[in-house]
C-alpha atoms as a PDB file:
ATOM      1  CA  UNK A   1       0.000   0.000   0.000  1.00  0.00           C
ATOM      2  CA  UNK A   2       1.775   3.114  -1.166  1.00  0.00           C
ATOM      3  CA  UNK A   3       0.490   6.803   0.853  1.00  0.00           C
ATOM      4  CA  UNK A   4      -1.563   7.823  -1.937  1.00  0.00           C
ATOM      5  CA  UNK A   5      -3.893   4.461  -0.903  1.00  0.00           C
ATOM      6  CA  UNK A   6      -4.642   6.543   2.533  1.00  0.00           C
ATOM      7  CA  UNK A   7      -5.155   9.939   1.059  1.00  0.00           C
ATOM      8  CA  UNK A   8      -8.346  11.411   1.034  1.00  0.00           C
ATOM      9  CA  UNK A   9      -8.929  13.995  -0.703  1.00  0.00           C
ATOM     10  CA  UNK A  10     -10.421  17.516   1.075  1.00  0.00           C
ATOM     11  CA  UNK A  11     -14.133  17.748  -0.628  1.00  0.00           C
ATOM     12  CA  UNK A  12     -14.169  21.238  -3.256  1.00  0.00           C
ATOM     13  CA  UNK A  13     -16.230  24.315  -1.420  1.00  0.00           C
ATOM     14  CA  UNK A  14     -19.063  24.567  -2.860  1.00  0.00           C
ATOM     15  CA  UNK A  15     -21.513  27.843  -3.091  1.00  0.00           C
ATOM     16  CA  UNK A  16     -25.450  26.787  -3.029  1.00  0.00           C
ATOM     17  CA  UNK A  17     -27.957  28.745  -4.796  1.00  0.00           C
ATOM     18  CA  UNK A  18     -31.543  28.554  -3.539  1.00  0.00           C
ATOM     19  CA  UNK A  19     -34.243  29.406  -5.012  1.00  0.00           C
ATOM     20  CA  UNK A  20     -37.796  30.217  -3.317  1.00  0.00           C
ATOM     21  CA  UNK A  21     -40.682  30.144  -6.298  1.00  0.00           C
ATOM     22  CA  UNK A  22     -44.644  30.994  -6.268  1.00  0.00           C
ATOM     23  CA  UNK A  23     -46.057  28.220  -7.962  1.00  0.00           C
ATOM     24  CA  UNK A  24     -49.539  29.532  -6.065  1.00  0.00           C
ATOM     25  CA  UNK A  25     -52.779  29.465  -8.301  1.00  0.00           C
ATOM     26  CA  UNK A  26     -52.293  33.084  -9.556  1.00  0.00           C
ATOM     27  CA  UNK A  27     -49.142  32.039 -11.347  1.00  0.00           C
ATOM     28  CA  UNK A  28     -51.165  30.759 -14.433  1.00  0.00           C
ATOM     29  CA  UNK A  29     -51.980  33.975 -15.171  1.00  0.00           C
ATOM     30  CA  UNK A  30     -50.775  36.126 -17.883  1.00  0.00           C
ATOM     31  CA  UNK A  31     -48.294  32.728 -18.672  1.00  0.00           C
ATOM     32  CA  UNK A  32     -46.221  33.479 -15.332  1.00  0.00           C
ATOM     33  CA  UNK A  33     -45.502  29.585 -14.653  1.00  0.00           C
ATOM     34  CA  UNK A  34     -44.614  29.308 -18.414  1.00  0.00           C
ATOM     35  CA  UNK A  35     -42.037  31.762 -17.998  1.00  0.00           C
ATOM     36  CA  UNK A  36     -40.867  30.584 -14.221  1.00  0.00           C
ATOM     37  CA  UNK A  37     -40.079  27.286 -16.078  1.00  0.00           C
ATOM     38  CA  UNK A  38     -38.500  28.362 -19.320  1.00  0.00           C
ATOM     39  CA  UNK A  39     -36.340  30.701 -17.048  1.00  0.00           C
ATOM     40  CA  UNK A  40     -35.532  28.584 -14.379  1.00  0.00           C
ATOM     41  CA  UNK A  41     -34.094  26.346 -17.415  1.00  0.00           C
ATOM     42  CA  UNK A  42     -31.939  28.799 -19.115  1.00  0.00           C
ATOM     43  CA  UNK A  43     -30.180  29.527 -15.362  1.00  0.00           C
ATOM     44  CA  UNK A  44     -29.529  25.860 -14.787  1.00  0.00           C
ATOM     45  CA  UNK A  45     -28.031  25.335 -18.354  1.00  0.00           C
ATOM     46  CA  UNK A  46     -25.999  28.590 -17.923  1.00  0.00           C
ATOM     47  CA  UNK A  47     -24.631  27.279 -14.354  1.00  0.00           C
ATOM     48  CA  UNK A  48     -24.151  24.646 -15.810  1.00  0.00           C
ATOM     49  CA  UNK A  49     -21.663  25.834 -18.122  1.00  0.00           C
ATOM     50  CA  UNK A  50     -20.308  27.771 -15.694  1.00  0.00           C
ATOM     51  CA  UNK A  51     -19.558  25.108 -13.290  1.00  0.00           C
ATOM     52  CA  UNK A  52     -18.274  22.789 -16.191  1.00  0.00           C
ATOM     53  CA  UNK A  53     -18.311  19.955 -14.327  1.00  0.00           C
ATOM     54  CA  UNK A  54     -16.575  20.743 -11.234  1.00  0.00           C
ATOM     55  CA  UNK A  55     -19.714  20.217  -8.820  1.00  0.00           C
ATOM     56  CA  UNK A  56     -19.100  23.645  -7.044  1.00  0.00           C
ATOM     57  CA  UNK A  57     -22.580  25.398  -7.720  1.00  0.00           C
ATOM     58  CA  UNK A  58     -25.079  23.421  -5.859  1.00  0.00           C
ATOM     59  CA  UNK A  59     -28.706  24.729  -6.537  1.00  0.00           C
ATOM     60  CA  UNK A  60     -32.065  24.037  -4.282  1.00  0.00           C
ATOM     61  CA  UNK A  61     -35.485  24.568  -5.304  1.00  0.00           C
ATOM     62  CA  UNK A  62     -38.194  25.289  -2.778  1.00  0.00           C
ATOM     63  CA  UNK A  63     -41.679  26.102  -4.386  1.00  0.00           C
ATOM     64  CA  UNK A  64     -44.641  27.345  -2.302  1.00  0.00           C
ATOM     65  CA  UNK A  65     -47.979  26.617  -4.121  1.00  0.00           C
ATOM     66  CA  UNK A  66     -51.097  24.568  -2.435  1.00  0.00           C
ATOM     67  CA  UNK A  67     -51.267  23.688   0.841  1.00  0.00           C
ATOM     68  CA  UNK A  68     -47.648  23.473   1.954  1.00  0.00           C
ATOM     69  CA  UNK A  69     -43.944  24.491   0.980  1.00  0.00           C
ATOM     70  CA  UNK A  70     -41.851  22.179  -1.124  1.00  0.00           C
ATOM     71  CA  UNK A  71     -38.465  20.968  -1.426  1.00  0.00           C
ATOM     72  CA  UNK A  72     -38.481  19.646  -5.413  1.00  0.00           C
ATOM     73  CA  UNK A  73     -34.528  19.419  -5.694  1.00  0.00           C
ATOM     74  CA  UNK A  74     -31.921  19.563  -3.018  1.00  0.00           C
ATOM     75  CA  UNK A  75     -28.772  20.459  -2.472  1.00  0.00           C
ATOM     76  CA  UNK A  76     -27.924  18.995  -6.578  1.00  0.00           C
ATOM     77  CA  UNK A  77     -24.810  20.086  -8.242  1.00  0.00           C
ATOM     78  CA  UNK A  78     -25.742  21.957 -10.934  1.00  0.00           C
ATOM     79  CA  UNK A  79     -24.982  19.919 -13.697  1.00  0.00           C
ATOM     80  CA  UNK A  80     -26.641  16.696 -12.538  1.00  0.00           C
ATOM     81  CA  UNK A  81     -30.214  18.445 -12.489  1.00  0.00           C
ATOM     82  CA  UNK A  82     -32.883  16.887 -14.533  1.00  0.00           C
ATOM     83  CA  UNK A  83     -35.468  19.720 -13.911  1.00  0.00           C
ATOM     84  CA  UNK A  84     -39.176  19.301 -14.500  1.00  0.00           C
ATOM     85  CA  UNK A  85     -41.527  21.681 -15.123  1.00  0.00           C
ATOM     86  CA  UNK A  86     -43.443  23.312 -11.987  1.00  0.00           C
ATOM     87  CA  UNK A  87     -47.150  23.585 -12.264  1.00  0.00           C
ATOM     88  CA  UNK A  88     -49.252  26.554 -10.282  1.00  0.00           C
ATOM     89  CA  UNK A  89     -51.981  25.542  -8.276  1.00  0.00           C
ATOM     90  CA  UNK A  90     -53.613  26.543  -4.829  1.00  0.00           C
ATOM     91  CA  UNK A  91     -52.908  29.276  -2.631  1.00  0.00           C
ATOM     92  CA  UNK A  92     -49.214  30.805  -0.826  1.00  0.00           C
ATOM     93  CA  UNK A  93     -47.740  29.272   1.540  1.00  0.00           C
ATOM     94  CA  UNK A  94     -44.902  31.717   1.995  1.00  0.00           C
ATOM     95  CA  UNK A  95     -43.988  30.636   4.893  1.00  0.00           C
ATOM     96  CA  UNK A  96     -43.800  27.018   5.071  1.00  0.00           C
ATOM     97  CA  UNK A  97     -41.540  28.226   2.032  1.00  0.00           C
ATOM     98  CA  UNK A  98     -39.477  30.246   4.559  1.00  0.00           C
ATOM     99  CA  UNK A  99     -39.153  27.471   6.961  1.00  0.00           C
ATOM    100  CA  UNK A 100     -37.855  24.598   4.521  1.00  0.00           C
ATOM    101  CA  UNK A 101     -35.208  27.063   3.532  1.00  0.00           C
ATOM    102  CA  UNK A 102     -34.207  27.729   6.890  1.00  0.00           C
ATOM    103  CA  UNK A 103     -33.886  24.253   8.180  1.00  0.00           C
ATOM    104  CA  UNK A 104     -31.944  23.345   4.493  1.00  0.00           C
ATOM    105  CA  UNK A 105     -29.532  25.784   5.036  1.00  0.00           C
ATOM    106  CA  UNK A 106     -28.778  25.202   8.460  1.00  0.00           C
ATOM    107  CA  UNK A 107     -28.370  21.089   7.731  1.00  0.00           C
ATOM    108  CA  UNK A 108     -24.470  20.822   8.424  1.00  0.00           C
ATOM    109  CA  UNK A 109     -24.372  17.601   6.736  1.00  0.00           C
ATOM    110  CA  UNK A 110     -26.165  19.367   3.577  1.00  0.00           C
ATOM    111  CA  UNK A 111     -23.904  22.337   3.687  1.00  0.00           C
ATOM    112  CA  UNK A 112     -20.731  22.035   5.539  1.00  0.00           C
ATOM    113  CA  UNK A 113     -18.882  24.742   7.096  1.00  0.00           C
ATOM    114  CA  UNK A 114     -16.327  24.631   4.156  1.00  0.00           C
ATOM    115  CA  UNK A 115     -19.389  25.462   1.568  1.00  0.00           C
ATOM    116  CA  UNK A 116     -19.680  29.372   1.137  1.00  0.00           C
ATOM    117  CA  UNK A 117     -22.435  31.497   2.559  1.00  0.00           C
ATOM    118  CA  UNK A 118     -26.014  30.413   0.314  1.00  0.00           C
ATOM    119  CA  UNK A 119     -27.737  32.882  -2.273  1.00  0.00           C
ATOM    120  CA  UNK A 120     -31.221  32.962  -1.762  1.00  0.00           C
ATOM    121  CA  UNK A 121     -33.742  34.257  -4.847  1.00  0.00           C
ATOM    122  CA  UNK A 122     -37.558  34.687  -3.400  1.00  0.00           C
ATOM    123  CA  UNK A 123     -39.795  35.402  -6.688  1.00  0.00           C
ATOM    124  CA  UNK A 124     -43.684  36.348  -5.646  1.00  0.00           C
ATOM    125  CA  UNK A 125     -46.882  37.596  -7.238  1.00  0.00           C
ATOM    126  CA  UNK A 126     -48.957  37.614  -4.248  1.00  0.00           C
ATOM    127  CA  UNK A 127     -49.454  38.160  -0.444  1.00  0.00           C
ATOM    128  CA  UNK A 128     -49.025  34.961   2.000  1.00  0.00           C
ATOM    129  CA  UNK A 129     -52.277  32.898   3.047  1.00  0.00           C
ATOM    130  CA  UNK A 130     -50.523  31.175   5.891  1.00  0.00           C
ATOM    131  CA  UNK A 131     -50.590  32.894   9.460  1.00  0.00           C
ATOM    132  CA  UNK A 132     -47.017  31.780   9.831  1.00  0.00           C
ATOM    133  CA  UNK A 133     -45.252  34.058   7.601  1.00  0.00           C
ATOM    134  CA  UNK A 134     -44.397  36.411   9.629  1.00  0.00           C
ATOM    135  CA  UNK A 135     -42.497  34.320  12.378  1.00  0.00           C
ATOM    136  CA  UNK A 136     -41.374  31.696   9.901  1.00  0.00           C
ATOM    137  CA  UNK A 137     -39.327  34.930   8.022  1.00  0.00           C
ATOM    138  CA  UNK A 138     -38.178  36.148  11.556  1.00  0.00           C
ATOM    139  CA  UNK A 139     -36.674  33.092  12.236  1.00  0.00           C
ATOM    140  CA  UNK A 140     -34.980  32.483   8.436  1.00  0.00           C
ATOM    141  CA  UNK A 141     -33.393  36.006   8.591  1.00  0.00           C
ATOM    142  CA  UNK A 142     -32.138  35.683  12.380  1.00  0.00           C
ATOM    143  CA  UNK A 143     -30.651  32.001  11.723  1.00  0.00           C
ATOM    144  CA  UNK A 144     -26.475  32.037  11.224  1.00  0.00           C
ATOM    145  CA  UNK A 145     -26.646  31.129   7.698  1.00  0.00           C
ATOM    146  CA  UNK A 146     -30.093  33.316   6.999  1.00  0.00           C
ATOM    147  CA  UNK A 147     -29.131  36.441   8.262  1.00  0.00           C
ATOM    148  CA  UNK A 148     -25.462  36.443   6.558  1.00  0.00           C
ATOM    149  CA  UNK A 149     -26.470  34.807   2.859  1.00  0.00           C
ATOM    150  CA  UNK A 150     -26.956  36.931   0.061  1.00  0.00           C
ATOM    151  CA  UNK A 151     -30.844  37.821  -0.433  1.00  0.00           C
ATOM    152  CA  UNK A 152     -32.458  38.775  -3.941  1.00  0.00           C
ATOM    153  CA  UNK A 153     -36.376  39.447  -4.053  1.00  0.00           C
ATOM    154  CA  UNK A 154     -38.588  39.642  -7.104  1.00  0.00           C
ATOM    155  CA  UNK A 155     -41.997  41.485  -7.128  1.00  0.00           C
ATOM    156  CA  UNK A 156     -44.278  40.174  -9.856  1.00  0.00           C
ATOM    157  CA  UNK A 157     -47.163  42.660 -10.639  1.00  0.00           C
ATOM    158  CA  UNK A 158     -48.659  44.894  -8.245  1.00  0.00           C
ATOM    159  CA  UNK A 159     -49.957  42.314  -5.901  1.00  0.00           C
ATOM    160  CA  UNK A 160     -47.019  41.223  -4.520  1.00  0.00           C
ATOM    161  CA  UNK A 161     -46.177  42.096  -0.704  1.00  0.00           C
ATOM    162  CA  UNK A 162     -43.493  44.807  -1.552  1.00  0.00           C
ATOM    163  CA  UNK A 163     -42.918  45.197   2.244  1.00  0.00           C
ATOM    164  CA  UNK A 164     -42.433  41.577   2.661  1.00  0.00           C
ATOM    165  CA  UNK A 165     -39.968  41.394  -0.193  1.00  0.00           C
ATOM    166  CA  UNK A 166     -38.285  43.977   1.203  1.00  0.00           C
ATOM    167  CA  UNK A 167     -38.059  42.411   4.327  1.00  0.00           C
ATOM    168  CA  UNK A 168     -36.622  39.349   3.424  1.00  0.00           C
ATOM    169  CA  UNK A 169     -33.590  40.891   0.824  1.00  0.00           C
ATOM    170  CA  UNK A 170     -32.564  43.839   3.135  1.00  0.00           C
ATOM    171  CA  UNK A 171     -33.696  46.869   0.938  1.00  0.00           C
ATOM    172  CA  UNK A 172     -34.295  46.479  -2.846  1.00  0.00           C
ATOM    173  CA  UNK A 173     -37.107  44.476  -4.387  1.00  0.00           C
ATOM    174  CA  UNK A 174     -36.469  44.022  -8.066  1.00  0.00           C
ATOM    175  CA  UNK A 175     -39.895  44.439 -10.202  1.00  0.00           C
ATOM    176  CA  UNK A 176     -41.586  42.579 -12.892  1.00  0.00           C
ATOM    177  CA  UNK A 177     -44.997  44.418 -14.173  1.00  0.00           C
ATOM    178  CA  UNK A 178     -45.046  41.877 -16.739  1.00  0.00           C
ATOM    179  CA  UNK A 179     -44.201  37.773 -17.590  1.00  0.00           C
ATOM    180  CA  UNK A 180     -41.502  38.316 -19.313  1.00  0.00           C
ATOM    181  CA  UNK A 181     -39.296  40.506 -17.333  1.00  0.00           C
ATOM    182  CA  UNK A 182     -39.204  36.943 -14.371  1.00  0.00           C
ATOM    183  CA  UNK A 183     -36.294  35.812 -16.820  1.00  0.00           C
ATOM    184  CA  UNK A 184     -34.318  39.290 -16.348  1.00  0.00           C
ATOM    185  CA  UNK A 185     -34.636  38.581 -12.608  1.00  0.00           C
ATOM    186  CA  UNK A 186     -33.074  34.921 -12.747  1.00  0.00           C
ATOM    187  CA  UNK A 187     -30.565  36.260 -15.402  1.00  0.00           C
ATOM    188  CA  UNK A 188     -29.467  39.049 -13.266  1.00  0.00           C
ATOM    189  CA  UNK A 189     -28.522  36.302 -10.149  1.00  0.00           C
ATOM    190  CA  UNK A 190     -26.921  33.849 -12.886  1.00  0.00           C
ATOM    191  CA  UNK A 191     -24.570  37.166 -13.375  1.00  0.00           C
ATOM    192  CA  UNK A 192     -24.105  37.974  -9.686  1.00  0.00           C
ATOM    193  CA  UNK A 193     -23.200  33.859  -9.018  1.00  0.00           C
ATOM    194  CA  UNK A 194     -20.977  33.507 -11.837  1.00  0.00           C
ATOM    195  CA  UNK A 195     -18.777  36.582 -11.097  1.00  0.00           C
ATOM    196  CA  UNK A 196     -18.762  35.342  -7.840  1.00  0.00           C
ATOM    197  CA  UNK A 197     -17.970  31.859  -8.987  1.00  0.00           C
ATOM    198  CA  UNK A 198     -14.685  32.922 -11.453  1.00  0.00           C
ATOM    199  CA  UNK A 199     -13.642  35.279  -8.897  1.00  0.00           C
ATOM    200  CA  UNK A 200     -12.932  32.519  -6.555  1.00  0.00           C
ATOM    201  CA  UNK A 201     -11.955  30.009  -8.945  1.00  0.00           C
ATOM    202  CA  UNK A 202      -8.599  32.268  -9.657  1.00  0.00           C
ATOM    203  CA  UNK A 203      -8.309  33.581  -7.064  1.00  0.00           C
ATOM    204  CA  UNK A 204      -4.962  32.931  -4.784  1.00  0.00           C
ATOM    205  CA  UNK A 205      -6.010  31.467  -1.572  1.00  0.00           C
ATOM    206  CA  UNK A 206      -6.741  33.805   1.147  1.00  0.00           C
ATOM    207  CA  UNK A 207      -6.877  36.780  -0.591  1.00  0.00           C
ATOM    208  CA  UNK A 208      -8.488  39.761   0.677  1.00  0.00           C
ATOM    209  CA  UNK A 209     -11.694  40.393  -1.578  1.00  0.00           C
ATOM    210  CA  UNK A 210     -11.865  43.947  -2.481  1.00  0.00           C
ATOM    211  CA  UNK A 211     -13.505  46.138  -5.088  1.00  0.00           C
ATOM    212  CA  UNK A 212     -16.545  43.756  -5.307  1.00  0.00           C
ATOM    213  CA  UNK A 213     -20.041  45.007  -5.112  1.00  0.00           C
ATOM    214  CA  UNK A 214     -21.710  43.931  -1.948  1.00  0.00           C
ATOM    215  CA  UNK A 215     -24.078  41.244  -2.820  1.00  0.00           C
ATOM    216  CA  UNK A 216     -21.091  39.718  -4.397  1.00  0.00           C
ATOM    217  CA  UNK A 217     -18.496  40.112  -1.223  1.00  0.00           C
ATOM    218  CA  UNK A 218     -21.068  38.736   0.771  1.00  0.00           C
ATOM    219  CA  UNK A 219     -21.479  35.999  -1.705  1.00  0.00           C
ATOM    220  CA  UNK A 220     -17.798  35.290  -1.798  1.00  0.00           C
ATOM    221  CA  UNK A 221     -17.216  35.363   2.167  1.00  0.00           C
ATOM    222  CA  UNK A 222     -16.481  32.366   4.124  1.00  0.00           C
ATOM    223  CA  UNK A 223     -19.140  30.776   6.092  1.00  0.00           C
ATOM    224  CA  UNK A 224     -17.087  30.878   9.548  1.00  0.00           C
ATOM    225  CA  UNK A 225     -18.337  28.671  12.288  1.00  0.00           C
END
């Protein structure tokens, strides 16, 4: 047995995207679902090309539509996602939404200290029907990993809780007043993750980030514990 037989190899850090989608009954309107899907696609293939392989972007999809939040993927590398279309139905339950995300994101066997700090995209036509909102998005933006990840908020027509939104990104609540203007949104965090994600890549380890914008320093920061 030569020392190479006994060495393991430290696991690459990853950097998990999250996303947090209204699939509630109002999405069918005006094709909103249609274009959730179709965008949602383009981002994975575009991380996907991106991460070429290297299993560093991890994405998680949480949709909130019925009766009760959803995790549909996990924690996947990019790349190994086989994503199927989400279908709108019921009412918003926003904050069973918020919960799932909070309790994935604070799984230390899903994401390890090493991984970096999560990005977290919330997109939303409506208001919340459950009564737990409100605590459920206290307790997401309070936890270790909630309160220091990088938060990006979409506003879909003029129903949308703008104060909410605002809330839960930490100022700015980007705005769609029409279908097609979803795919801007999820193009505008592919941007923000992938200069985040070649940033690191060549960058010498341990140097001091500077010159970024915030949303991408915060992005790029390690997840100390």
């Amino acid at each position: 047995m030569s020392l190479l037989d006994t060495f393991e190899p430290v696991p690459s850090r990853t950097l998990p995207v999250v996303l947090l989608l209204d699939t509630s009954g109002s999405m069918k309107e005006d094709d909103k679902i249609d274009v959730l899907n179709d965008s949602v696609t383009e981002m994975i293939e575009e991380l996907t090309e991106v991460d070429a392989g290297h299993g560093y972007i991890t994405l998680s999809i949480i949709t909130f539509g019925g009766n009760e939040g959803e995790v549909v993927t996990r924690n996947v590398p990019v790349g190994d996602i086989e994503f199927v279309s989400l279908q709108a139905r019921g009412r918003t339950p926003m904050g069973s939404a918020f919960r799932l995300a909070r309790e994935l994101i604070g799984d230390r066997e899903e994401f390890p200290s090493r991984s970096f700090l999560p990005t977290i995209a919330l997109v939303s036509d409506g208001i919340p029907t459950d009564p737990s909102w409100e605590p459920e998005l206290d307790l997401l933006l309070a936890s270790d990993r909630g309160k220091k990840a990088t938060r990006f908020a979409l506003a879909i027509g003029a129903d949308a809780d703008h104060g909410l939104l605002s809330r839960f990104s930490g100022g700015e609540v980007h705005q769609a007043s029409q279908a097609s203007e979803i795919r801007k949104f999820l193009q505008f965090v592919t941007t923000t993750i992938t200069q985040a994600t070649m940033s690191r890549r060549f960058e010498p380890e341990g140097q001091a980030e500077v010159d970024s914008p915030e949303s991408i320093a915060r992005l790029q920061g390690d997840d100390a514990f």
